[in-house]
PDB file of N, CA and C in Angstrom:
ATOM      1  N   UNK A   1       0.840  -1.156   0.000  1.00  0.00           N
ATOM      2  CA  UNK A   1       0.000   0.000   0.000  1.00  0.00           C
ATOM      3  C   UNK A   1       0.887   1.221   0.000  1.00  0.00           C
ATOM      4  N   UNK A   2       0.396   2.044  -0.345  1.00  0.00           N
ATOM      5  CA  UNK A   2       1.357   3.208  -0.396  1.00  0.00           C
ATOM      6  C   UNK A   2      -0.304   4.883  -0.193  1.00  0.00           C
ATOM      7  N   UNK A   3       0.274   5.080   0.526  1.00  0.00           N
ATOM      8  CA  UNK A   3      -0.874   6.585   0.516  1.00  0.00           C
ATOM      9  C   UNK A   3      -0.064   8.116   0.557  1.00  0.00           C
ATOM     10  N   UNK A   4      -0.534   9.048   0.336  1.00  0.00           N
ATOM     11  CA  UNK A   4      -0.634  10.348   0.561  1.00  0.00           C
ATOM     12  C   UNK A   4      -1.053  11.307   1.054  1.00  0.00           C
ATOM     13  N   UNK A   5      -0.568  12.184   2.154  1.00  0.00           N
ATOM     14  CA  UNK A   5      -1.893  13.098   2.914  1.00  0.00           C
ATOM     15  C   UNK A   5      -1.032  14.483   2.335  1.00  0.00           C
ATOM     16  N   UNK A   6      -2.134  15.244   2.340  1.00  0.00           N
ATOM     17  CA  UNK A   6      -1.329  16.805   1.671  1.00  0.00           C
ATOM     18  C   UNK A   6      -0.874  17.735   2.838  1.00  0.00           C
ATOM     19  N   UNK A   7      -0.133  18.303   2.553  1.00  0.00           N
ATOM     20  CA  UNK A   7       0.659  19.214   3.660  1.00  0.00           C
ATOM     21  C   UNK A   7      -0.533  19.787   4.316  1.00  0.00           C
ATOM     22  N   UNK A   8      -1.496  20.289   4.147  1.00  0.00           N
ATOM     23  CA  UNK A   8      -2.133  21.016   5.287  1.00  0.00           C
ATOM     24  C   UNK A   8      -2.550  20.128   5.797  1.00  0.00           C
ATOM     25  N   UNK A   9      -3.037  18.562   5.350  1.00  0.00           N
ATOM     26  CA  UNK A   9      -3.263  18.208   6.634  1.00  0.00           C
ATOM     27  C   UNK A   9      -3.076  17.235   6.820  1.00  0.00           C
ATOM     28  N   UNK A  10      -1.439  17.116   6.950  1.00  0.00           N
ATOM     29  CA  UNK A  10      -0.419  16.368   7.984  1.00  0.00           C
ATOM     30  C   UNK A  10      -0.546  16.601   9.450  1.00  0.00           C
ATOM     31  N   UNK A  11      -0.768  15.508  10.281  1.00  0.00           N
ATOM     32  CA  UNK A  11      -0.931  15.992  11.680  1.00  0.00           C
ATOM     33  C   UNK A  11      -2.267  16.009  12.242  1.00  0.00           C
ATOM     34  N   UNK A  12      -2.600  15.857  11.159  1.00  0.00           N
ATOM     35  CA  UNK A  12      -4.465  15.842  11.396  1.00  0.00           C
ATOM     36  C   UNK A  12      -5.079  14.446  12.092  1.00  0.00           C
ATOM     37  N   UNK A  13      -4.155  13.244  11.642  1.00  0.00           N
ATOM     38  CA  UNK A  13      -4.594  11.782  11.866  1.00  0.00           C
ATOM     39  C   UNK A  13      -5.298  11.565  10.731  1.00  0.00           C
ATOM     40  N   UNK A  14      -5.199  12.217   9.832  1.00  0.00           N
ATOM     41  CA  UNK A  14      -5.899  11.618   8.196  1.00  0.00           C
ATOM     42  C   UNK A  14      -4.975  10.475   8.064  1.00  0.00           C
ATOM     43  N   UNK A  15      -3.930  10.135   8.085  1.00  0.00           N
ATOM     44  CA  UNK A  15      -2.585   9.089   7.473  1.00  0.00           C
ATOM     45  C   UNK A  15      -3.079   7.848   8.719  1.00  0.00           C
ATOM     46  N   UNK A  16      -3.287   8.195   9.565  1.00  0.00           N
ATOM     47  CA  UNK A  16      -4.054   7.174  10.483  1.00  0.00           C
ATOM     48  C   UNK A  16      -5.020   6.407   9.888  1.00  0.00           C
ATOM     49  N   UNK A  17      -6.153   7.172   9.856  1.00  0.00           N
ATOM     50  CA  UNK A  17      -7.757   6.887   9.001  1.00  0.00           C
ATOM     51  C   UNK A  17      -7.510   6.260   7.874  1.00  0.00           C
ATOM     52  N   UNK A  18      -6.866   6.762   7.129  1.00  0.00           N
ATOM     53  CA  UNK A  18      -6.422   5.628   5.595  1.00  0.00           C
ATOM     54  C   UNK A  18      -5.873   4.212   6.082  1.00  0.00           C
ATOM     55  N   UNK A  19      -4.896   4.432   6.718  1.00  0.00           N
ATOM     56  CA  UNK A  19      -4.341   2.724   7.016  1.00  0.00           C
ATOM     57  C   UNK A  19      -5.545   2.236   7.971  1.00  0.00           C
ATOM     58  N   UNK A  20      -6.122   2.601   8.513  1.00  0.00           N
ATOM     59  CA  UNK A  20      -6.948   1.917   9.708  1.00  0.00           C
ATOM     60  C   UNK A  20      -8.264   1.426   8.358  1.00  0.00           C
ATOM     61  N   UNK A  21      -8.661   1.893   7.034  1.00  0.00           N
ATOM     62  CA  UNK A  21      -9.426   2.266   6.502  1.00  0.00           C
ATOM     63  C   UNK A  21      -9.009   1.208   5.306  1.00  0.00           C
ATOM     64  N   UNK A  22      -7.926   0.660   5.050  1.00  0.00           N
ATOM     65  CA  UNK A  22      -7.445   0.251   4.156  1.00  0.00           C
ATOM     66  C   UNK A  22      -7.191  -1.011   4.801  1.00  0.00           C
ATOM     67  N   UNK A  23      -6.772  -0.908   5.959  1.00  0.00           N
ATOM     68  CA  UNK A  23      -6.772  -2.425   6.895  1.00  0.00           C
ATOM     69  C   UNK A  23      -7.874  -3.171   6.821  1.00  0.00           C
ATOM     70  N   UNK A  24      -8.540  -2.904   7.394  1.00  0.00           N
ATOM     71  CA  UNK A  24     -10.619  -2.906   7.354  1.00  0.00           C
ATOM     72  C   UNK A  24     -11.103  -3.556   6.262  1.00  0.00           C
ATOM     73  N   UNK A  25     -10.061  -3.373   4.698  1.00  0.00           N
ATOM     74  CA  UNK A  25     -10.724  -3.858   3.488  1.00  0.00           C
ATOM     75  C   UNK A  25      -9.764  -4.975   2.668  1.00  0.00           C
ATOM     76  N   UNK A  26      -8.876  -4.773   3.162  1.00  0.00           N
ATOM     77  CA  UNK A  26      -7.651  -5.929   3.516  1.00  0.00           C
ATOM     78  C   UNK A  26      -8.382  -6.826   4.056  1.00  0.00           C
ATOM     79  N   UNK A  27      -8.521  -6.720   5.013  1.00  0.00           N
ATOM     80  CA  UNK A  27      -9.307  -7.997   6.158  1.00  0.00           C
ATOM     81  C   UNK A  27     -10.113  -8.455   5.432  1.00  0.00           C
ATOM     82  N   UNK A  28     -11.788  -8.011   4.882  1.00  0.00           N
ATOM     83  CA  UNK A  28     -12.639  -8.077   4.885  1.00  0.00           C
ATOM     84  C   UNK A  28     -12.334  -9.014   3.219  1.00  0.00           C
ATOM     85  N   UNK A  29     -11.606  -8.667   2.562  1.00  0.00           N
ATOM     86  CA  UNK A  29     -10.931  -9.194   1.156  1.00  0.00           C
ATOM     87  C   UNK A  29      -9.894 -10.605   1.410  1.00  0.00           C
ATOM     88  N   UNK A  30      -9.558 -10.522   2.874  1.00  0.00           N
ATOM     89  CA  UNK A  30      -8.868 -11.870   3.093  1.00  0.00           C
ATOM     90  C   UNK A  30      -7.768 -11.993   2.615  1.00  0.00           C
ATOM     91  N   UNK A  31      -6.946 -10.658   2.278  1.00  0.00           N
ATOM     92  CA  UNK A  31      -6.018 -10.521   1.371  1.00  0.00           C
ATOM     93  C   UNK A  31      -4.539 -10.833   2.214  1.00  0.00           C
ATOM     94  N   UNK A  32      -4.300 -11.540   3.456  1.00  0.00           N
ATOM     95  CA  UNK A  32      -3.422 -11.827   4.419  1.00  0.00           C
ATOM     96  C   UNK A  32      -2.156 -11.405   5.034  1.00  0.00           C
ATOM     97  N   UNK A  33      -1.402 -10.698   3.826  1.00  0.00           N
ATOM     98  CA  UNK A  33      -0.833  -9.420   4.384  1.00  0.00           C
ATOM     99  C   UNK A  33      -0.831  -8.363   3.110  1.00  0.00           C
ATOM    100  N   UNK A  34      -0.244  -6.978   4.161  1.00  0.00           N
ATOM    101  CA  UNK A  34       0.058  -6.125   3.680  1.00  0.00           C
ATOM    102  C   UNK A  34       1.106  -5.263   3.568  1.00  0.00           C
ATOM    103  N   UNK A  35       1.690  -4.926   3.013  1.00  0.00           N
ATOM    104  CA  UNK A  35       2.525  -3.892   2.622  1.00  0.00           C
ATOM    105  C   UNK A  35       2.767  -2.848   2.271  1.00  0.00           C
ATOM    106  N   UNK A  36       3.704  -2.084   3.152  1.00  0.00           N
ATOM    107  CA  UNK A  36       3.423  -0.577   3.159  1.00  0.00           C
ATOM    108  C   UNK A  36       5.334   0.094   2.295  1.00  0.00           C
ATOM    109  N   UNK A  37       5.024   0.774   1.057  1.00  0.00           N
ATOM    110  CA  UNK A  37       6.541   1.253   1.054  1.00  0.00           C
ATOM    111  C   UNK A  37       6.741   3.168   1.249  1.00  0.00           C
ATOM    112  N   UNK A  38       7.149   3.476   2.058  1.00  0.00           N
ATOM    113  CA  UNK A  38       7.465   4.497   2.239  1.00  0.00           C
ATOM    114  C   UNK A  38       9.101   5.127   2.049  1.00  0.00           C
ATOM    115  N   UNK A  39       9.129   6.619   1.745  1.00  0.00           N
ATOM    116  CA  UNK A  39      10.697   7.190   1.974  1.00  0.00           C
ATOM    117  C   UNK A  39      11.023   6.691   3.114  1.00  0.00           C
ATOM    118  N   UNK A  40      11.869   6.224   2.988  1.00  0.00           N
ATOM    119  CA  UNK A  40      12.752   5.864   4.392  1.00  0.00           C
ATOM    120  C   UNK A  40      12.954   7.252   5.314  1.00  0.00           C
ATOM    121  N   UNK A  41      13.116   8.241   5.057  1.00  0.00           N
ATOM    122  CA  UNK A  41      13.823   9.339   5.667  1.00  0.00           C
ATOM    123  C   UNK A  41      12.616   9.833   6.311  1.00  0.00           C
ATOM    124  N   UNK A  42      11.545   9.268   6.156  1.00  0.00           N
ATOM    125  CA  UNK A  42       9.651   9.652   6.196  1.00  0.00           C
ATOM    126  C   UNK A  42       9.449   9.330   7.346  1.00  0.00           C
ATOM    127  N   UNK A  43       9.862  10.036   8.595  1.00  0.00           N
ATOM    128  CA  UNK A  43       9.409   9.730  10.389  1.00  0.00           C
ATOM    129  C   UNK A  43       7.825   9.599  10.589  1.00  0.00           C
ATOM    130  N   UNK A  44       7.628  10.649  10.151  1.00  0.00           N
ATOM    131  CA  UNK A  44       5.507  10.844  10.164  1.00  0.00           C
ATOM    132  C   UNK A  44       5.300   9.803   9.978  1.00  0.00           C
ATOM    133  N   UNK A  45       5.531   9.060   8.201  1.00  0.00           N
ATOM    134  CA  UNK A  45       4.758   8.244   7.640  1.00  0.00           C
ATOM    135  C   UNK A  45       5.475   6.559   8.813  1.00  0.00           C
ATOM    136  N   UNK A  46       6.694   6.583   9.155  1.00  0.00           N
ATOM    137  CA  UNK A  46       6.500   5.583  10.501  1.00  0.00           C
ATOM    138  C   UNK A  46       5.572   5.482  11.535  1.00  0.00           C
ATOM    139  N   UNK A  47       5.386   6.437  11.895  1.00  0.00           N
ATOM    140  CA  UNK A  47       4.856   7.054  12.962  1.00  0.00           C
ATOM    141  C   UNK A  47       3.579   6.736  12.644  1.00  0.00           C
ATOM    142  N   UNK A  48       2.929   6.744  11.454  1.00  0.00           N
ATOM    143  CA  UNK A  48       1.344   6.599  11.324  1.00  0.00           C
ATOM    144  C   UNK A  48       1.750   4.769  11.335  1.00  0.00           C
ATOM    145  N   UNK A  49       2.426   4.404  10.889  1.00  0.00           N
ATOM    146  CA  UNK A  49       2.269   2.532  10.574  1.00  0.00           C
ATOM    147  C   UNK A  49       2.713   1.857  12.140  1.00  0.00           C
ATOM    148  N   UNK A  50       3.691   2.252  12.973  1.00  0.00           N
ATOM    149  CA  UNK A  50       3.707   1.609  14.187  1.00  0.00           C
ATOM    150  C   UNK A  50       2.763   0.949  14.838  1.00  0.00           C
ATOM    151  N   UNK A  51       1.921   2.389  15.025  1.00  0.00           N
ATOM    152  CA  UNK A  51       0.312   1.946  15.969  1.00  0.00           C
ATOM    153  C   UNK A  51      -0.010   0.773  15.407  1.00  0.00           C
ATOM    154  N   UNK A  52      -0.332   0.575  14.338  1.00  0.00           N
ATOM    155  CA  UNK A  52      -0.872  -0.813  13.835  1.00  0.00           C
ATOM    156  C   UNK A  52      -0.039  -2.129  13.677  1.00  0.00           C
ATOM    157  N   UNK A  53       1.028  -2.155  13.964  1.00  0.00           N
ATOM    158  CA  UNK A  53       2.160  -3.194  14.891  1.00  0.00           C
ATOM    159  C   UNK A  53       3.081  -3.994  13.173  1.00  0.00           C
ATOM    160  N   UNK A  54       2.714  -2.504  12.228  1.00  0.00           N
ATOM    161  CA  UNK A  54       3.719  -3.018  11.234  1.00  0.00           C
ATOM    162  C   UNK A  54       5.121  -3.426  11.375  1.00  0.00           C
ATOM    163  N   UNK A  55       5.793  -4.557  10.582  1.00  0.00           N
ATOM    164  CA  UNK A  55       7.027  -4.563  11.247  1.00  0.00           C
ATOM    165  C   UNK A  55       7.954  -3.757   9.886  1.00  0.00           C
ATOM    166  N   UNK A  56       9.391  -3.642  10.418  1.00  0.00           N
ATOM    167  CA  UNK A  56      10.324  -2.701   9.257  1.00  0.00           C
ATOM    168  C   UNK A  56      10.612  -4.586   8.470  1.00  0.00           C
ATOM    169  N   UNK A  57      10.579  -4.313   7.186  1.00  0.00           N
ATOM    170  CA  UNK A  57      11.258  -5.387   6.708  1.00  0.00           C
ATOM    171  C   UNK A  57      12.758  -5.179   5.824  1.00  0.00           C
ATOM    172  N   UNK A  58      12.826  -3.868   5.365  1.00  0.00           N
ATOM    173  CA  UNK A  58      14.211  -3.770   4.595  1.00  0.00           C
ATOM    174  C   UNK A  58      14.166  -2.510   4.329  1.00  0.00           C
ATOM    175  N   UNK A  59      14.848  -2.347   3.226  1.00  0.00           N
ATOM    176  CA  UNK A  59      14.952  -0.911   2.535  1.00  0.00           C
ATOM    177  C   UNK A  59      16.170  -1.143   1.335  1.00  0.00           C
ATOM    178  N   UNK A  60      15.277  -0.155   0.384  1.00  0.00           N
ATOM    179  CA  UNK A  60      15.814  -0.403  -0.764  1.00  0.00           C
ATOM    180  C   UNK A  60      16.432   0.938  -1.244  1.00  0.00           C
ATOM    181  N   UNK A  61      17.915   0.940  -1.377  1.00  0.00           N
ATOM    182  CA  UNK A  61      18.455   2.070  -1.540  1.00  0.00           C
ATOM    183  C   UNK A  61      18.654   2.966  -2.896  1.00  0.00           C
ATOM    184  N   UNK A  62      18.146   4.055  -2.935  1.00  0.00           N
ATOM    185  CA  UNK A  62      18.006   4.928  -3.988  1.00  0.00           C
ATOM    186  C   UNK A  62      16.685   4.150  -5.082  1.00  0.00           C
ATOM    187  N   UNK A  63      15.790   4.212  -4.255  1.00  0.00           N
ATOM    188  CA  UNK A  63      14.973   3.349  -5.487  1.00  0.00           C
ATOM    189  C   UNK A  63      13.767   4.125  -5.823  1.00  0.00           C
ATOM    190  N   UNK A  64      13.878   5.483  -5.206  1.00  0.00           N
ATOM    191  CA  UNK A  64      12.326   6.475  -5.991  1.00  0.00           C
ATOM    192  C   UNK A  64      12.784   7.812  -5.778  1.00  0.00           C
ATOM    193  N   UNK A  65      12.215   8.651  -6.516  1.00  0.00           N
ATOM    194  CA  UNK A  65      12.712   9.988  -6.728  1.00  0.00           C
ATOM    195  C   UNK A  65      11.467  10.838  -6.420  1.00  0.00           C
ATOM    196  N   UNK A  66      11.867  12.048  -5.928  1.00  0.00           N
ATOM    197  CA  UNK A  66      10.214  12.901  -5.902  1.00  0.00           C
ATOM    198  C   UNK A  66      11.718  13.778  -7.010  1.00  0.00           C
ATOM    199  N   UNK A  67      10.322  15.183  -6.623  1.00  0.00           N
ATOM    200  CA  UNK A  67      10.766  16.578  -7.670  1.00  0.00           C
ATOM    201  C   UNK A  67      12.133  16.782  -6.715  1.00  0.00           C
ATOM    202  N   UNK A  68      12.878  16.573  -6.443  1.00  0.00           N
ATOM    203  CA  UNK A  68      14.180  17.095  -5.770  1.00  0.00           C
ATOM    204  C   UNK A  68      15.386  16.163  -6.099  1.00  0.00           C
ATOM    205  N   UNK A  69      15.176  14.855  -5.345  1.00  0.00           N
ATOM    206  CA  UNK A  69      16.188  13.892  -5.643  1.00  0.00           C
ATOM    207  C   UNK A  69      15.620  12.456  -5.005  1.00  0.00           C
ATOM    208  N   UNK A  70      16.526  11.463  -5.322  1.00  0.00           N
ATOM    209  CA  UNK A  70      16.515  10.332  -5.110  1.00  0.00           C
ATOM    210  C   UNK A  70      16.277   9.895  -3.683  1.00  0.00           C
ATOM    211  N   UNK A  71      15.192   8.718  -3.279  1.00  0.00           N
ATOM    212  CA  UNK A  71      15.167   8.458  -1.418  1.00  0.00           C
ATOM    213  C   UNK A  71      15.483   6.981  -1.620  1.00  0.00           C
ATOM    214  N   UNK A  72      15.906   6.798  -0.640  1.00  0.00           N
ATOM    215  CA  UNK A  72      16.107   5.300  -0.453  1.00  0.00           C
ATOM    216  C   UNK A  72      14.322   4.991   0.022  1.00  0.00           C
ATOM    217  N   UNK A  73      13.828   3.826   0.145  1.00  0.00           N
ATOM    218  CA  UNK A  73      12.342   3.524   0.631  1.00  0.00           C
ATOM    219  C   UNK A  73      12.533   2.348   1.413  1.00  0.00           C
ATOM    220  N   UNK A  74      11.782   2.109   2.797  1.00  0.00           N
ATOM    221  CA  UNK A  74      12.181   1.019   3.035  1.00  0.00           C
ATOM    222  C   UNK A  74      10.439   0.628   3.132  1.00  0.00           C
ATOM    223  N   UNK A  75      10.435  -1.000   3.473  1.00  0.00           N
ATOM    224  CA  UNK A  75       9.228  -1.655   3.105  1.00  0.00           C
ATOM    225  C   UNK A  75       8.663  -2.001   4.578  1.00  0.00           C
ATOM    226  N   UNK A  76       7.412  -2.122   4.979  1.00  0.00           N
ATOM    227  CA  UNK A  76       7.062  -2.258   6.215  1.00  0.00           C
ATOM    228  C   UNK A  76       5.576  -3.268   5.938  1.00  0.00           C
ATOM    229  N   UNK A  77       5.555  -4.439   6.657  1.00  0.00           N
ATOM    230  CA  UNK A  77       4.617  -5.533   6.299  1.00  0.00           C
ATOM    231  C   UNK A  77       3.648  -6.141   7.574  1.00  0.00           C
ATOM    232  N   UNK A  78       2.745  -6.317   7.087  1.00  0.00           N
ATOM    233  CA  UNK A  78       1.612  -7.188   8.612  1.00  0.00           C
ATOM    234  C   UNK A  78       0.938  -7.822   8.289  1.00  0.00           C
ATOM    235  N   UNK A  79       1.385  -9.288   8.160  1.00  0.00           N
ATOM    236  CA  UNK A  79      -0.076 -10.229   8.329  1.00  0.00           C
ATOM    237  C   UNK A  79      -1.244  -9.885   8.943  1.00  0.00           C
ATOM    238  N   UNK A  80      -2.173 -10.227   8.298  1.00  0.00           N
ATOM    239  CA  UNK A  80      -3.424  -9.752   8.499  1.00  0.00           C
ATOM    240  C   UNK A  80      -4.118 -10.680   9.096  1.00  0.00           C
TER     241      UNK A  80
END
């Protein structure tokens, strides 16, 4: 899975509501795990996947770019 919340409203617990929201349909789909890839350098976007007892599984170095430069991403997974 991969999501997006827009700068104004980071902090809001919107990035919460999506994974809690996306879990919910995971489950309900029986789809058994999931996977989350985020910028590695991305504390928030940890910070929203913890609560839900994702674990870190790796990270893949230099493997996505926004408008600036290159991030390493690492991958974060939970049986469902």
């Amino acid at each position: 899975m991969s999501y997006y919340v827009a700068s104004d409203a980071r902090g809001s617990g919107v990035g919460s509501h999506l994974v809690q929201a996306l879990l919910e349909q995971s489950r309900i789909l029986s789809l058994g795990l999931m996977v989350a890839y985020i910028f590695d350098d991305n504390l928030a976007s940890r910070h929203v996947l913890e609560p839900f007892a994702f674990e870190y599984g790796g990270c893949l170095p230099a493997a996505a770019r926004d408008s600036r430069r290159m991030h390493d991403v690492s991958y974060w997974y939970l049986s469902l």
